[in-house]
Structure formats: structure tokens, C-alpha cells
Protein backbone atom coordinates (compact mmCIF):
# COMPACT_ATOMS: atom_id res chain seq x y z
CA UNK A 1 78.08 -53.85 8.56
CA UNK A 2 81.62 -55.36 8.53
CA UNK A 3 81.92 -58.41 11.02
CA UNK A 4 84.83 -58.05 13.87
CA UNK A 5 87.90 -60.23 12.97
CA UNK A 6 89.25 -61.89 16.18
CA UNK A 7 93.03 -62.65 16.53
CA UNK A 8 94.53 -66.07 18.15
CA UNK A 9 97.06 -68.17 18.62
CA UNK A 10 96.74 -71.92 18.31
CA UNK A 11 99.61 -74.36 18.88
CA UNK A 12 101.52 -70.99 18.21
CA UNK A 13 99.84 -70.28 14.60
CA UNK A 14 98.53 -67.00 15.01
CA UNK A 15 94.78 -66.87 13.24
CA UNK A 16 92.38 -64.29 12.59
CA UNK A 17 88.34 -65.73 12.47
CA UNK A 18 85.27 -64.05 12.42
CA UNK A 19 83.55 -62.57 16.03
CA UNK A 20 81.61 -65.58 17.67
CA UNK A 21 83.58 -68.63 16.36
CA UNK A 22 84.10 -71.39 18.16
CA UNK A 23 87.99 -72.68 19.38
CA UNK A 24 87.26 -75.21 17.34
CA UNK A 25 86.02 -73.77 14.45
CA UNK A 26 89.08 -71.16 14.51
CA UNK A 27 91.42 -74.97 14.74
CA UNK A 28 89.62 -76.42 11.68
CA UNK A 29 90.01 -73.08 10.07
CA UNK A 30 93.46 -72.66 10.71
CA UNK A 31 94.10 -76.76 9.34
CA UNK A 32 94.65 -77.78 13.05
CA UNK A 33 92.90 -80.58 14.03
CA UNK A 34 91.14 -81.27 16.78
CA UNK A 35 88.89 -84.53 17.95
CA UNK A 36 85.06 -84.43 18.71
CA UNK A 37 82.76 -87.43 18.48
CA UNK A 38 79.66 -85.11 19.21
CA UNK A 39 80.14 -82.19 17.24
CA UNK A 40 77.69 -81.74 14.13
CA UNK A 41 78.44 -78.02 12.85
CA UNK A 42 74.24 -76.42 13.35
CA UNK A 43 72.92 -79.41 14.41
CA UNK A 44 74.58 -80.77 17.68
CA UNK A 45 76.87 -78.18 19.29
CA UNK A 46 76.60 -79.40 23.08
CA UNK A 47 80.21 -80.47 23.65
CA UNK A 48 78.80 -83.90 25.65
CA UNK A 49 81.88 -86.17 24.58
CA UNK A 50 84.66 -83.90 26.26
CA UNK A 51 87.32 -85.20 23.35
CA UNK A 52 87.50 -81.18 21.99
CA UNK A 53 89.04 -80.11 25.34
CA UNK A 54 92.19 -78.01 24.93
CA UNK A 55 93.81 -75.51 27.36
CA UNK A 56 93.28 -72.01 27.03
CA UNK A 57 95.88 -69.45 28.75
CA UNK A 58 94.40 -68.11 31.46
CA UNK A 59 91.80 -70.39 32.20
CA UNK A 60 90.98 -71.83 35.22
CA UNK A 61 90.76 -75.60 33.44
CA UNK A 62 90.19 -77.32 30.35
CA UNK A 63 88.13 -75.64 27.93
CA UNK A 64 85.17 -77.83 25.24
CA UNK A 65 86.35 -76.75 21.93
CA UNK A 66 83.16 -77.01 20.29
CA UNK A 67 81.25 -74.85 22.21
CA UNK A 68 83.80 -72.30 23.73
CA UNK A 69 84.21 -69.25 21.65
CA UNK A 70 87.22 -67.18 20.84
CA UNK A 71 88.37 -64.30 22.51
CA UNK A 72 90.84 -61.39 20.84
CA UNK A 73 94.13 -62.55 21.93
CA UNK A 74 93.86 -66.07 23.09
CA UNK A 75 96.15 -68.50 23.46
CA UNK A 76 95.29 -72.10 23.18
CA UNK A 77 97.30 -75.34 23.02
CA UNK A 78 95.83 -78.22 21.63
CA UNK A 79 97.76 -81.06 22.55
CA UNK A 80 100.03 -80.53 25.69
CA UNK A 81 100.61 -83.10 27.89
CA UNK A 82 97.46 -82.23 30.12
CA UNK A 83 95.39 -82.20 27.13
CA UNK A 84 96.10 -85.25 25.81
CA UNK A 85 96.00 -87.08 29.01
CA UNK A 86 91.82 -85.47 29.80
CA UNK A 87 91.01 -86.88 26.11
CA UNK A 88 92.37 -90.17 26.89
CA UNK A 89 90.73 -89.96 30.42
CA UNK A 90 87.50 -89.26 28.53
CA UNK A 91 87.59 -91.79 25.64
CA UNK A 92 88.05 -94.80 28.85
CA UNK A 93 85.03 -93.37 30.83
CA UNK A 94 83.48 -93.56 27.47
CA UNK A 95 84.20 -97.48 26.75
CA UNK A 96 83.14 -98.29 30.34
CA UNK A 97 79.51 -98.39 29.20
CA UNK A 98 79.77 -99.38 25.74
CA UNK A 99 79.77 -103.13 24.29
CA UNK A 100 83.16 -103.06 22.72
CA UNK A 101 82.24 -105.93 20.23
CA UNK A 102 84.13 -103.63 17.95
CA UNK A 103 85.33 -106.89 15.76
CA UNK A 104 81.67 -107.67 14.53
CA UNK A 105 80.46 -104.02 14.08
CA UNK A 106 79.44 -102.92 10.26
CA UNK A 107 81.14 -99.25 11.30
CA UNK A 108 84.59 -101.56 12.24
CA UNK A 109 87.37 -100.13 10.72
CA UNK A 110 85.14 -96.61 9.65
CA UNK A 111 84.30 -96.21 13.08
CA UNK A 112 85.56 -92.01 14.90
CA UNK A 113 85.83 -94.15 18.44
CA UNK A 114 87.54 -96.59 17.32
CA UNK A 115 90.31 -94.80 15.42
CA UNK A 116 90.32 -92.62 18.16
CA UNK A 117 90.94 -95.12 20.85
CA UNK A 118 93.63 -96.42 18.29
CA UNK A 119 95.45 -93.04 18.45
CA UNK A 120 95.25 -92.39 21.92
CA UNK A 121 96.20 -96.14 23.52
CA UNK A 122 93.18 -96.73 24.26
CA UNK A 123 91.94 -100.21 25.57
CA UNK A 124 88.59 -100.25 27.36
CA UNK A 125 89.88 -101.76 30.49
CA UNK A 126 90.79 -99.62 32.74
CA UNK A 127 87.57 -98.26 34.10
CA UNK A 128 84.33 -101.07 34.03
CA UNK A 129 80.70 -99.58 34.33
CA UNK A 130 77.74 -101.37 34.46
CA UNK A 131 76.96 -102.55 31.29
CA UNK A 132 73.17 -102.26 30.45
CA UNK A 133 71.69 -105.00 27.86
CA UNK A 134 69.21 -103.13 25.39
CA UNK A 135 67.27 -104.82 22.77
CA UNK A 136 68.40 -103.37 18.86
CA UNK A 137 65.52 -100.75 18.67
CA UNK A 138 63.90 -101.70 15.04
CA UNK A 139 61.46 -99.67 14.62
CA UNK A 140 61.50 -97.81 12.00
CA UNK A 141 62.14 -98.75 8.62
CA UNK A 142 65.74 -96.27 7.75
CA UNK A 143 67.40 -97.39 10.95
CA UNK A 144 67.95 -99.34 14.09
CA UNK A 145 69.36 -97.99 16.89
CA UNK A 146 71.67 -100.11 18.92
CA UNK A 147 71.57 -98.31 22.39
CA UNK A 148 74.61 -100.99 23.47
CA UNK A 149 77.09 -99.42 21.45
CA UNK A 150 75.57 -95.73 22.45
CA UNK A 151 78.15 -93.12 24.17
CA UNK A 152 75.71 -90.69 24.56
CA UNK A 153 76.77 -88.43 22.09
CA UNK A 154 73.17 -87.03 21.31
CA UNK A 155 74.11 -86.37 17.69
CA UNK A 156 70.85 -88.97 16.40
CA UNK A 157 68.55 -87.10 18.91
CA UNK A 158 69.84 -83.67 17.57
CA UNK A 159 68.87 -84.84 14.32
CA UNK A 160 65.60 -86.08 15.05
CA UNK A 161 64.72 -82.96 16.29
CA UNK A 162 66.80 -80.63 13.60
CA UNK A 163 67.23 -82.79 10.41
CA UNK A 164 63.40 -84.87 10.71
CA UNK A 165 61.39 -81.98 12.64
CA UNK A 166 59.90 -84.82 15.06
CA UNK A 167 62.20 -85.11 18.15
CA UNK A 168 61.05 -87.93 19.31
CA UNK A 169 63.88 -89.62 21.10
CA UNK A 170 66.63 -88.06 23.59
CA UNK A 171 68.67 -89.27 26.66
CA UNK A 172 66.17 -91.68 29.13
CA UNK A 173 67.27 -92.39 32.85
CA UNK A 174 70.15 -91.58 35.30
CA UNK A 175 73.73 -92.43 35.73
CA UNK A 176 75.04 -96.16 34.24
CA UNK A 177 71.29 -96.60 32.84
CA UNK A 178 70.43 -93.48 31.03
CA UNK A 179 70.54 -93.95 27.41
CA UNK A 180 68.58 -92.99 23.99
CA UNK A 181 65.14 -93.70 23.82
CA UNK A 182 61.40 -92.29 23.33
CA UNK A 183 59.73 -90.95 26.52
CA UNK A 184 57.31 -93.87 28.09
């Protein structure tokens, strides 16, 4: 059975994907690119971060990339002025929680956040959260898990479950507290 081809238009390319493909998918695809900090293609697919968003013609408000599918004539626009704005938005409620000891991090310079909040003018100081202390979580042998420096991404708790088959740690607590952890 032949799989329906779907025709779009991003940023005014016009691109033909496969039935059930995701906006961003069809972008990547297409060689337009857009930003995600949660995405993991089959493993984490929950568009948490917000930094896919793109407008869609017709639609009510900003779409998630990652998890939106395509439709047979859509039009979407990647980086208008609205668009651009929401990701910044999003990256500076993201830094309002996290450490931001950026300097003295091994991932410094290699880091998605940080390049992003390099290409968007981000600083970290417009919006202040309460900033949790957690101890570095040791544990286990292959990793530690530094919950300060956590945006909430889920990606390690989506594979836990997917990649190690255990699931043993997802998001703990409400609001300015919740972060990653094991239940109890």
C-alpha cells in the first residue's frame, strides 16, 4: 500500500513528506532548521521546551513543531517576528530556574542552550525564579545527574524508560520545585 504524500509550504519552500510527519520533521526534511532542546526523534517527542514553535496559517496560535503534524496544504513560517519573539520568551522562562554557571560547565561551549541563548540575545536576567539547590545525584556509576542545571526537558527520563527499559526517574514536585528524580 503506497503511503499519502502531503504537500506544504515552509518559509515559502513548497515540500512534499510522507502522511503523519511532524512540522518539524517536514523542516529538517526540507534543510530548514528549526530549534528544539527536547526533541529526541522515537524517544522523547513531548514538545516540553516550546523552542519548535512556529506559526501555522490558520491557526489560532503558535504551533510545537515537534509534535504537530502536517496537514495537505499548510502554510508555516518559521521565523516571523512573532515566532522569534515566543522562542526567546521561552529560552528566559527557561534560565529563570537554571544555575547559569555556564563558565565552569564540562558541556560549555558544546552546550544546545547555550548556543541557543547566544543566537537569540539571550541573558538570563530578565525573569528570576526561585532557584532550588539540589545535591549532584551520583548514583550510579555511567552518570550524575545535576538537577541544578535541569530545564526539564525530560529527554534523560525518556531514555530511562525507552533506551534502559527501567524508568526509574521522571519529573518530582510542583511549580519552581519540580524537577528530575526517583519517586520517594
Amino acid at each position: 500500500m503506497e503511503q499519502k504524500m502531503i504537500n506544504l509550504t515552509i518559509d515559502n519552500i513548497p515540500v512534499t513528506v510522507p502522511e503523519g510527519t511532524t512540522v518539524l520533521e517536514a523542516a529538517r526534511s526540507a534543510g530548514i532548521k528549526i530549534p528544539s532542546l527536547c526533541f529526541l526523534k522515537d524517544v522523547n517527542e513531548i514538545g516540553s521546551c516550546r523552542i519548535c514553535v512556529v506559526e501555522v496559517k490558520g491557526a489560532r496560535s503558535l504551533v510545537t513543531a515537534c509534535v504537530y503534524p502536517v496537514n495537505e496544504g499548510m502554510e508555516v513560517v518559521t521565523n516571523s517576528e512573532k515566532v522569534m519573539a515566543a522562542r526567546k520568551t521561552n529560552l528566559e522562562l527557561l534560565l529563570s530556574t537554571h544555575d547559569q554557571n555556564c563558565l565552569s560547565c564540562v558541556r560549555s561551549t558544546d552546550c544546545e542552550l547555550q548556543r541557543l541563548c547566544r543566537d537569540y540575545g539571550v541573558n538570563g536576567q530578565r525573569f528570576v525564579g526561585t532557584r532550588e539547590r539540589y545535591a549532584l545525584d551520583e548514583s550510579a556509576p555511567h552518570m550524575i545527574r545535576d538537577n541544578n542545571k535541569c530545564i526539564l526537558c525530560r529527554r534523560c527520563v525518556a531514555a530511562c524508560r525507552e533506551n534502559q527499559a527501567v524508568g526509574v526517574i521522571g519529573p518530582t514536585e510542583r511549580g519552581f520545585a519540580t524537577h528530575i528524580a526517583c519517586a520517594f
